[in-house]
Protein backbone atom coordinates (compact mmCIF):
# COMPACT_ATOMS: atom_id res chain seq x y z
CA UNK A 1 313.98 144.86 87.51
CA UNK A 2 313.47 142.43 89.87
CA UNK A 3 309.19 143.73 90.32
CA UNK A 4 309.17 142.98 86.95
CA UNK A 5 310.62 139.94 87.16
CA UNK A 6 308.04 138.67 89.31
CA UNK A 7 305.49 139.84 87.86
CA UNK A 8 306.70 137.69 84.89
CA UNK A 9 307.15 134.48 87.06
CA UNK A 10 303.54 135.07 88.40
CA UNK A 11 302.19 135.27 84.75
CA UNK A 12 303.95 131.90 83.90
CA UNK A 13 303.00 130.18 87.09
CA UNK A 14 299.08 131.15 86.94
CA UNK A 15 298.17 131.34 82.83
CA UNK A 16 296.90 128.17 83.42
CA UNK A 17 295.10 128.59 86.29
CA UNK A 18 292.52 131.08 84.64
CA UNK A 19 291.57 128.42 81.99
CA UNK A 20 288.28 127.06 82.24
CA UNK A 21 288.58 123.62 83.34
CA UNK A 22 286.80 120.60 81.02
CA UNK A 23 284.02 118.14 82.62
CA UNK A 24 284.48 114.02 83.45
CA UNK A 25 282.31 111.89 82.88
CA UNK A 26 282.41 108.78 85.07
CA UNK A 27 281.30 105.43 84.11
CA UNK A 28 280.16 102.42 86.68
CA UNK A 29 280.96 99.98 86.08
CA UNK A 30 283.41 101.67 83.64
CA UNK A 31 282.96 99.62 80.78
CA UNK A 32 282.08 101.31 77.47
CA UNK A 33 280.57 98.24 76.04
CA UNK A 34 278.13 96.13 77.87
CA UNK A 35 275.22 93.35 76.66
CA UNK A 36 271.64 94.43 76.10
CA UNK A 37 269.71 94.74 78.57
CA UNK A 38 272.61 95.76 81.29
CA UNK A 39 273.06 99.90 82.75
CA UNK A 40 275.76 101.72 82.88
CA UNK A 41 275.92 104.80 85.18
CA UNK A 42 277.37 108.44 84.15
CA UNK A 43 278.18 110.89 86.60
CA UNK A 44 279.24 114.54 85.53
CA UNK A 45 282.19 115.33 87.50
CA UNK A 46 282.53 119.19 87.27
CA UNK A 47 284.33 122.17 89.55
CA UNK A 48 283.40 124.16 92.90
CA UNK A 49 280.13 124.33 92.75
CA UNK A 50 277.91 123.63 95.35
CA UNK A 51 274.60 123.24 93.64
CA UNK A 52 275.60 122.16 90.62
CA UNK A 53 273.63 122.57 87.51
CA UNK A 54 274.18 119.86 84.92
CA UNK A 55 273.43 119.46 81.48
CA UNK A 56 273.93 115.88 79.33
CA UNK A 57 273.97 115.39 75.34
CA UNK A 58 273.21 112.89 73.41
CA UNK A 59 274.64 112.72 70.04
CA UNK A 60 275.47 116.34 70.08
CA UNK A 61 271.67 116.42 70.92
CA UNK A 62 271.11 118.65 74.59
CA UNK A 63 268.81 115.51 76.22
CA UNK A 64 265.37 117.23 78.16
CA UNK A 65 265.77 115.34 80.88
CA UNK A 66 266.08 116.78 84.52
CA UNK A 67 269.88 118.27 85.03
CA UNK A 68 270.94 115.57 87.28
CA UNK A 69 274.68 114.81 87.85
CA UNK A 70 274.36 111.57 87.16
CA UNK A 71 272.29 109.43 84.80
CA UNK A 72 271.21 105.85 84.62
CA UNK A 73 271.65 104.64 80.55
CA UNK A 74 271.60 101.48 78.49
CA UNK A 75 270.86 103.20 74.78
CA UNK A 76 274.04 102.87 73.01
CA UNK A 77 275.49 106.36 71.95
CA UNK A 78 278.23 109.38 72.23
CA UNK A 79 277.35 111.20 75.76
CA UNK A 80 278.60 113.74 77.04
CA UNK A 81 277.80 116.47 79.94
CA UNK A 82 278.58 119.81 81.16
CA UNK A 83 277.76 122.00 84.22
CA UNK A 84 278.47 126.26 84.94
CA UNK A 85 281.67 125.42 86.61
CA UNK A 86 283.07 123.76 83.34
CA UNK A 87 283.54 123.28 79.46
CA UNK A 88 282.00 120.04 77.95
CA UNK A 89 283.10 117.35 78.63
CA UNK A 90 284.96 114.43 76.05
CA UNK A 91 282.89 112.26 74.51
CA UNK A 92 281.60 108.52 76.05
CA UNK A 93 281.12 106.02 73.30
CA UNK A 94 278.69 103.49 74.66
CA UNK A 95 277.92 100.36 72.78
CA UNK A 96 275.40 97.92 73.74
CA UNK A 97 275.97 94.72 71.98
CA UNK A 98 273.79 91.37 71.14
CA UNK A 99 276.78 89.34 70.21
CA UNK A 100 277.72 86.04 72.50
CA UNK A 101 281.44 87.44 73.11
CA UNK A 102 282.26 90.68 74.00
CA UNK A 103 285.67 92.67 74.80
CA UNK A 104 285.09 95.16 77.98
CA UNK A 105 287.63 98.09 78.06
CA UNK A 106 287.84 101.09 80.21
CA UNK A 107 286.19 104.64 79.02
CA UNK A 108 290.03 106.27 79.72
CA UNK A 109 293.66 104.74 80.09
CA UNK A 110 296.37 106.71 80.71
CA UNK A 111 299.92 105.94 80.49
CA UNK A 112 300.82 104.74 83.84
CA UNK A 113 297.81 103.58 84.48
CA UNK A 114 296.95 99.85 85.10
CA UNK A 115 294.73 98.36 81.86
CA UNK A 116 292.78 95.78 82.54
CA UNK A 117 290.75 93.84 79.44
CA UNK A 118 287.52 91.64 80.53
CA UNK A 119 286.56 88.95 77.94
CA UNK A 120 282.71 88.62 78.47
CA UNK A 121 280.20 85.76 77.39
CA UNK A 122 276.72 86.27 77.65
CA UNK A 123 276.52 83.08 79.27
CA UNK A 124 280.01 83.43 81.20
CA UNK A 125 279.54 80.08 82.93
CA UNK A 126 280.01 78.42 79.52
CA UNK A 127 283.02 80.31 77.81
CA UNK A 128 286.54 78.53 78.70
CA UNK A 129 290.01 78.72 76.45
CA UNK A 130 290.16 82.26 76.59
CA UNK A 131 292.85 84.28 74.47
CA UNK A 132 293.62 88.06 74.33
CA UNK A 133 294.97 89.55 71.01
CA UNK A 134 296.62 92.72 70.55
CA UNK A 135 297.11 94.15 66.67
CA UNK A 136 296.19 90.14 65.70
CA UNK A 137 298.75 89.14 68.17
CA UNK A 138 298.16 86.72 70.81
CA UNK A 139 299.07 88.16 74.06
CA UNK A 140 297.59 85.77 76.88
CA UNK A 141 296.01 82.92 77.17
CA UNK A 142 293.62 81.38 80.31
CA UNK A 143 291.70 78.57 80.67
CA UNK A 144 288.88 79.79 82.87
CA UNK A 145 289.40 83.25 83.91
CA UNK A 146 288.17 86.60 81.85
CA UNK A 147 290.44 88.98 82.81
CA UNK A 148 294.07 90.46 81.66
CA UNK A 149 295.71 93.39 83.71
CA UNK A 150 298.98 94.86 82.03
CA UNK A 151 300.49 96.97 84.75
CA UNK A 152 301.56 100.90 83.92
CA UNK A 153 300.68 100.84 80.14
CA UNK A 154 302.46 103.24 77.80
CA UNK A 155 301.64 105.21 74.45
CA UNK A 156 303.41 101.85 72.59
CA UNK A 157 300.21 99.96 74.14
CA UNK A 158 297.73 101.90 71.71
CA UNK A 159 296.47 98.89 69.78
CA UNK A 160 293.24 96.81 68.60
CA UNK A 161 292.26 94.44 71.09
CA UNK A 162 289.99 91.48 70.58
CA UNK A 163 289.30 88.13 72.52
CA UNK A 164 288.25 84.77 71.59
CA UNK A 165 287.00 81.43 73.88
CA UNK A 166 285.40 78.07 72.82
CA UNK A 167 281.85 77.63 73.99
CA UNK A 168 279.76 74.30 74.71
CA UNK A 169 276.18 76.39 74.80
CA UNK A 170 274.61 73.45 72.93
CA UNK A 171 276.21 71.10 74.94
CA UNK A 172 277.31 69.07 72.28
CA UNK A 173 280.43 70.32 70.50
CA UNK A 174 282.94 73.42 71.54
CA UNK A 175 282.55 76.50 69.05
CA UNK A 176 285.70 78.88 69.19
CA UNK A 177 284.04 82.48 69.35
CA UNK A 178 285.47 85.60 69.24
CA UNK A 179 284.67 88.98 70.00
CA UNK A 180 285.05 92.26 67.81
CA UNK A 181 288.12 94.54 67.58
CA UNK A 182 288.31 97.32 70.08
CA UNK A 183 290.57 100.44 69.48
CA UNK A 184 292.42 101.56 72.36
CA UNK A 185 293.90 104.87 72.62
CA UNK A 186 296.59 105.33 75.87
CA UNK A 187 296.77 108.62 76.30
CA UNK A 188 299.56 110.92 77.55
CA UNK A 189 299.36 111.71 81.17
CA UNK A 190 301.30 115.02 80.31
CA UNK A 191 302.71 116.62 76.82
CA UNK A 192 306.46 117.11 77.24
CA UNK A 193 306.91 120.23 79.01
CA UNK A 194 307.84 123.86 77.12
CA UNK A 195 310.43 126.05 79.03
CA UNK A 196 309.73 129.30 79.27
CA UNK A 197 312.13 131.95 80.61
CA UNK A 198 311.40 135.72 81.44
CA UNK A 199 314.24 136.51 79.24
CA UNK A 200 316.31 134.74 76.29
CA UNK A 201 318.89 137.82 76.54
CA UNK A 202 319.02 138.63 79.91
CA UNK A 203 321.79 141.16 81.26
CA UNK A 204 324.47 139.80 83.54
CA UNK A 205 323.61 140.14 87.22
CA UNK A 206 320.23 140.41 86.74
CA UNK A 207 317.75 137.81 88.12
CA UNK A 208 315.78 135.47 85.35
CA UNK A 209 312.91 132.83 86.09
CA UNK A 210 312.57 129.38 84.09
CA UNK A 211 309.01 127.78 84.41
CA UNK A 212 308.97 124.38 82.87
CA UNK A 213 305.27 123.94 81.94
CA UNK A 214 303.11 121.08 81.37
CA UNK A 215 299.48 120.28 81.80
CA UNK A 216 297.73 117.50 83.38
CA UNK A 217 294.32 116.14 82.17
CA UNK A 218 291.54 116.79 84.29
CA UNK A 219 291.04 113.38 85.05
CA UNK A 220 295.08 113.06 86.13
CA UNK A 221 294.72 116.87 88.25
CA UNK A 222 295.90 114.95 91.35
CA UNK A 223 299.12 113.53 90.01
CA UNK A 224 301.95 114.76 91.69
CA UNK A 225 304.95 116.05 89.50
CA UNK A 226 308.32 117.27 90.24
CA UNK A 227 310.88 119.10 87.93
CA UNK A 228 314.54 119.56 87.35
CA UNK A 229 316.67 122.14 85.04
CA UNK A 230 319.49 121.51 83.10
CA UNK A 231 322.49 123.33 81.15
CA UNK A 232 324.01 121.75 78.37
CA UNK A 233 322.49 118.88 79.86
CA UNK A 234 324.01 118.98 83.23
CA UNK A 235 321.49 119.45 85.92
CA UNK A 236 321.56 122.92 87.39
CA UNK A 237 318.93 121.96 90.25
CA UNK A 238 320.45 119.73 93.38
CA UNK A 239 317.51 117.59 93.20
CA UNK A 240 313.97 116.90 91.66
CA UNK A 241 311.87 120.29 92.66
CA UNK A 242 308.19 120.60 93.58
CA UNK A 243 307.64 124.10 91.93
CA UNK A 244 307.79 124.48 88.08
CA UNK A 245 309.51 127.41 88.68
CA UNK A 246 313.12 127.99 89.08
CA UNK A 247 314.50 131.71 89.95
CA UNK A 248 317.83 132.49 88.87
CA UNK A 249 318.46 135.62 91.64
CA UNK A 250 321.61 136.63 89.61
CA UNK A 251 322.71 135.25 86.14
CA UNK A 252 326.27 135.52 84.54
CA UNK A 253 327.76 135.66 81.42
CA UNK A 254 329.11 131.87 81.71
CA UNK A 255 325.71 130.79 82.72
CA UNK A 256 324.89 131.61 78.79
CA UNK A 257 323.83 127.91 77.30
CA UNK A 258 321.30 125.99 76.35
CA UNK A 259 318.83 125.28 79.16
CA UNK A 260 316.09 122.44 79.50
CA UNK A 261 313.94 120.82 82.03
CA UNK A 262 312.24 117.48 82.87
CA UNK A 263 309.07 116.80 84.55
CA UNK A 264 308.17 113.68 86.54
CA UNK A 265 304.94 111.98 87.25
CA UNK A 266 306.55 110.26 90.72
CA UNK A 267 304.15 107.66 91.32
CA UNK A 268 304.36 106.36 87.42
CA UNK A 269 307.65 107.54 86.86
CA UNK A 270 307.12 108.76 83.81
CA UNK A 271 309.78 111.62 82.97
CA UNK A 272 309.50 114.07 79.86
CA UNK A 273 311.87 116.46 78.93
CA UNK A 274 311.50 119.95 77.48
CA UNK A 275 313.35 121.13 73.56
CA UNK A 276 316.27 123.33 74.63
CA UNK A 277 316.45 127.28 74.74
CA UNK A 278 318.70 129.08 74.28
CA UNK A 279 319.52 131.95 76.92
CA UNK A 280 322.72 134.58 76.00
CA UNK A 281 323.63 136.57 78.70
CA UNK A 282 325.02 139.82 78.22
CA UNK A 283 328.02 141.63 79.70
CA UNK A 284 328.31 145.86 80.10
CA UNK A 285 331.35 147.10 78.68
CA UNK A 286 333.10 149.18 81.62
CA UNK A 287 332.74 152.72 81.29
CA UNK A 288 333.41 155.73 83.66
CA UNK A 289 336.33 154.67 85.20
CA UNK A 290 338.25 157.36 88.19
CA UNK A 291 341.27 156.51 90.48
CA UNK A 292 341.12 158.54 93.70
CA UNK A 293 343.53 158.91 96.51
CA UNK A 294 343.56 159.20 100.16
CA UNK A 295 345.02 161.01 101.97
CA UNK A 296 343.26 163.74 99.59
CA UNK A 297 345.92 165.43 97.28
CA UNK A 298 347.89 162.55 97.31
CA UNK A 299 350.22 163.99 99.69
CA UNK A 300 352.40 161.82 102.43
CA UNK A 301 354.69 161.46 104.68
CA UNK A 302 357.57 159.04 104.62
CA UNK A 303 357.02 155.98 105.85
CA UNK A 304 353.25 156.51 105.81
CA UNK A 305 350.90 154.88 103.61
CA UNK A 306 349.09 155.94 100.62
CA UNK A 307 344.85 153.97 99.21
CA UNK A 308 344.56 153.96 95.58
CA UNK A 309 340.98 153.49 95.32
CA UNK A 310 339.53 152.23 91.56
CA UNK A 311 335.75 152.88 90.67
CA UNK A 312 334.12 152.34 87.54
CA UNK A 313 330.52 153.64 86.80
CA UNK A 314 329.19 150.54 84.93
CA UNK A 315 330.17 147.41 83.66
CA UNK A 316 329.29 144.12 84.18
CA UNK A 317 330.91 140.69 84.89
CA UNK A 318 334.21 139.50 86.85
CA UNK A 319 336.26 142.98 86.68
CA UNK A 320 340.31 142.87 87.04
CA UNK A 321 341.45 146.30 88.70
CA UNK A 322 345.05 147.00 88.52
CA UNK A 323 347.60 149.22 89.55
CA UNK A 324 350.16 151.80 88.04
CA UNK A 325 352.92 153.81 87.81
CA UNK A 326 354.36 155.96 85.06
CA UNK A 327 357.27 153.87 84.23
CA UNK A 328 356.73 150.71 85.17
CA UNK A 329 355.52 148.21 82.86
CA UNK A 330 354.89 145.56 85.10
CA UNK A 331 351.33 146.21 87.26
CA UNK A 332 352.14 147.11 90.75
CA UNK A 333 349.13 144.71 91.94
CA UNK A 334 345.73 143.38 90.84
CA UNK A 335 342.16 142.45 92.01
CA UNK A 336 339.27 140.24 90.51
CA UNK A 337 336.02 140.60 91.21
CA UNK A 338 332.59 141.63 90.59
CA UNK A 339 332.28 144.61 92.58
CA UNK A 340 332.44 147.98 90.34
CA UNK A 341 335.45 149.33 93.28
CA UNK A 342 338.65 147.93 94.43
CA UNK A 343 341.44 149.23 97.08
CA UNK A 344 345.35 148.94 96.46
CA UNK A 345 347.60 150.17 99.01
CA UNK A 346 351.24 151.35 98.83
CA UNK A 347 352.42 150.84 102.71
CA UNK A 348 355.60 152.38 104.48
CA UNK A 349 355.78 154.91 101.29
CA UNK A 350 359.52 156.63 100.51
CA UNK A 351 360.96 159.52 98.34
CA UNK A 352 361.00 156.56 95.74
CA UNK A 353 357.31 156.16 95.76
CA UNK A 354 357.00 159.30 94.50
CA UNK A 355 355.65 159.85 90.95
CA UNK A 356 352.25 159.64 88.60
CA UNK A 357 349.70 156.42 89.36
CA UNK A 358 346.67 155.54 87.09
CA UNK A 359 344.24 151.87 87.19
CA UNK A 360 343.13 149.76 84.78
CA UNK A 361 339.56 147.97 84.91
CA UNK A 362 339.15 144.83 82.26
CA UNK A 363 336.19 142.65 82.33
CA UNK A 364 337.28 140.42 79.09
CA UNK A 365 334.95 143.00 76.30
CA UNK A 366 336.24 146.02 77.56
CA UNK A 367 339.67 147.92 79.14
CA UNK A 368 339.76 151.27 80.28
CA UNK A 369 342.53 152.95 81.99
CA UNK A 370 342.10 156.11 84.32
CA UNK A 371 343.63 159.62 84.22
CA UNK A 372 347.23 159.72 85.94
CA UNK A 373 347.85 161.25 89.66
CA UNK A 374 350.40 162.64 91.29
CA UNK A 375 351.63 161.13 94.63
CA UNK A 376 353.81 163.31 96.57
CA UNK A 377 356.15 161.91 99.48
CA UNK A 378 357.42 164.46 101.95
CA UNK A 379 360.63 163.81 103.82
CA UNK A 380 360.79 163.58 107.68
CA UNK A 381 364.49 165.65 108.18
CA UNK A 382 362.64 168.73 107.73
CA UNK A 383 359.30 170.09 109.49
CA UNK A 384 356.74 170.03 107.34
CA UNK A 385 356.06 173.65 106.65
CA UNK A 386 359.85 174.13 105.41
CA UNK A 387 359.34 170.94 103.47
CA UNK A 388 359.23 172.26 100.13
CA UNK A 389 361.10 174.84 97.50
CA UNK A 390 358.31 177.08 97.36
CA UNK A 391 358.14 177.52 101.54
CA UNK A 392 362.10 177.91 101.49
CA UNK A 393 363.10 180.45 98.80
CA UNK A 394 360.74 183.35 100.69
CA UNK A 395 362.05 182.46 104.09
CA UNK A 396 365.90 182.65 102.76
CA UNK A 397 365.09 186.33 101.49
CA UNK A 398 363.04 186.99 104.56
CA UNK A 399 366.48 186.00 106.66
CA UNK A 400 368.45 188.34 104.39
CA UNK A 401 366.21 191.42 105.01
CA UNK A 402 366.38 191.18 108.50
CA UNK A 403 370.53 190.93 108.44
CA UNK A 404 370.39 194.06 105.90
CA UNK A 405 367.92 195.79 108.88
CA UNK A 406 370.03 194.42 111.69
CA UNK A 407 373.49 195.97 110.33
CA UNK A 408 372.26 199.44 109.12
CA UNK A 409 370.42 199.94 112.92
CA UNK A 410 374.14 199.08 114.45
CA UNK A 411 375.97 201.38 112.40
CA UNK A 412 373.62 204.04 113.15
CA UNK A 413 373.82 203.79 116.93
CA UNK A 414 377.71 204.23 116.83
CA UNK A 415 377.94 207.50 115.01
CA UNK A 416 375.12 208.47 117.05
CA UNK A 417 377.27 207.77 120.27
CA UNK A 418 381.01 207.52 119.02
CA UNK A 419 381.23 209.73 116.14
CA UNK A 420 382.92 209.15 112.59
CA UNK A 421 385.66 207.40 115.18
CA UNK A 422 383.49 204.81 115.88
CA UNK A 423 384.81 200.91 114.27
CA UNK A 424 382.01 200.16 111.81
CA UNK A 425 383.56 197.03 111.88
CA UNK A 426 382.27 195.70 115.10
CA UNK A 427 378.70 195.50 113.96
């Protein structure tokens, strides 16, 4: 059980690890909209390769030019890129504009991340009275500078951006300009996480594995996550784990619940937490249950003692053993545990002790009773071997044959010696 086990665990820890991993493209500056006539730079970020071999779309279209990691643009477009290492990548919207104000954004935010907006002129040493808008909404306002940084975005931070400034390019009157609307997707640095256990009905005693799963973006691979378990939202973990994976060596019946986990980004803290599952764990019923006693026969001295010893063949869960005898209601003494044998022992045993025992085993869904045994208690007036009816009644008769034998030999030898006259009597 327990090979298989971990051969589930390893299935849950590495599924992921056979997937084919998706390409990056890189932008420098990492703008996706610039002003005619300026370059942007795309490098194809793939996986363990040494030589890489890189191919780069257009459009959809697969571009002739020489497989290069990276490429040197300024043709507005979708690109995209792809090397043997790795699937293709997402797509880079690129738009080259001619318009006098411009809103710069990064090619990827994630949450966490730090956004940061440039408002661009195309004659920056004339724009002034710049505002930021998100969804129509002013959000910031500066007199000279171009750029707005909001710290560890989240998802709520998915908006349309735009700017606007006031420009004296003809040097004779300000015109308020304004740039067009940008969408901006944040996106998530990990999907909640899905708990997965090697088994929803496990049997008590057993060991069970929970892997809390997630997946990072390619972009995010480096982020460094920790989990933590919980049952019926108490946390079963002592603190915030490295490894996905928790093992369970042995699970018992009140460990049945309703499990979840949480995983952390630590350096955003950003925490998402799993739907619960539910896990029912399942108890044996006892079965095959046999009192034995030592000494074997269940014979004993006075003042000796006697070892009931309980065993059942199967059944799960904390087991109560107790003690009987024929009789007695009351139990003569009883022990909890999960071990499938227990020990009760009757000390300094007298004629009293005497009589027929049985044991109970109850583990809450079952109770099963053994057969009954005799214990026998032998008294120390006699020696043992005339102990006992059955040894005295043929040594009584015994002593009787050899008086009949003893008195027939005498009276022989006197009429042998003395005649009739001989006194019978004195035999």
């Amino acid at each position: 059980m327990l090979l298989w086990t971990s051969f589930l665990v390893l299935g849950l820890v590495s599924r992921q690890a056979f997937t084919a991993k998706k390409a990056i493209v890189h932008l420098s500056p990492p703008w996706t909209t610039i002003f005619q006539g300026e370059k942007v730079t795309l490098t194809c970020d793939g996986f363990n390769s040494s030589i890489p071999r890189t191919w780069w779309y257009k459009n959809e279209q697969r571009q002739k030019t020489r497989s290069t990691k990276s490429i040197v643009i300024q043709q507005p477009g979708m690109y995209r890129c792809q090397n043997q290492d790795s699937t293709l990548s997402d797509p880079v919207h690129l738009v080259v504009s001619s318009d006098p104000l411009i809103l710069q954004t990064p090619y990827s935010v994630f949450e966490g991340d730090t956004l940061t907006l440039k408002c661009r002129g195309r004659y920056a040493e004339r724009i002034r009275n710049i505002t930021y808008y998100k969804d129509g909404k002013i959000l910031s306002y500066f007199l000279k500078t171009s750029v707005f940084v909001i710290p560890q975005v989240g998802l709520s931070h998915s908006a349309q951006y735009h700017c606007t400034a006031t420009t004296d390019l003809l040097q004779i009157f300000q015109q308020e300009i304004s740039s067009r609307k940008v969408a901006l997707q944040i996106q998530e640095l990990f999907p909640p996480p899905e708990l997965k256990v090697t088994s929803y009905q496990p049997i008590e005693g057993t060991p069970i594995a929970l892997s809390c799963d997630t997946q990072l973006p390619p972009q995010k691979s480096d982020t460094e996550l920790h989990f933590t378990f919980f049952r019926d939202g108490r946390t079963i973990t002592s603190d915030w784990m490295r490894s996905r994976v928790l093992q369970i060596p042995a699970i018992w019946r009140e460990d049945s619940g309703s499990y979840s986990c949480e995983a952390r980004a630590v350096a955003q803290d950003i925490r998402k937490q799993s739907k619960g599952v539910k896990i029912n764990v399942k108890r044996i019923p006892i079965s095959g249950i046999l009192m034995k006693i030592q000494p074997s026969g269940g014979q004993v001295t006075e003042g000796e003692k006697v070892v009931l010893i309980c065993s059942a063949a199967q059944g799960t869960g904390n087991i109560t053993f107790s003690w009987n005898r024929e009789g007695i209601h009351s139990s003569l003494g009883e022990k909890t545990g999960r071990s499938l044998e227990e020990k009760f022992v009757l000390s300094d045993v007298n004629k009293n002790d005497a009589g027929k025992y049985y044991c109970t085993a109850d583990n809450s869904i079952s109770s099963i009773s053994s057969q009954m045994t005799d214990v026998i208690v032998i008294s120390r007036n006699l020696p043992p071997q005339f102990n006992s009816r059955e040894k005295i009644r043929p040594l009584a008769l015994g002593l009787i044959v050899i008086q009949f034998i003893m008195v027939g030999l005498c009276a022989s030898a006197l009429l042998f010696f003395f005649g009739p006259w001989s006194k019978l009597g004195n035999c």
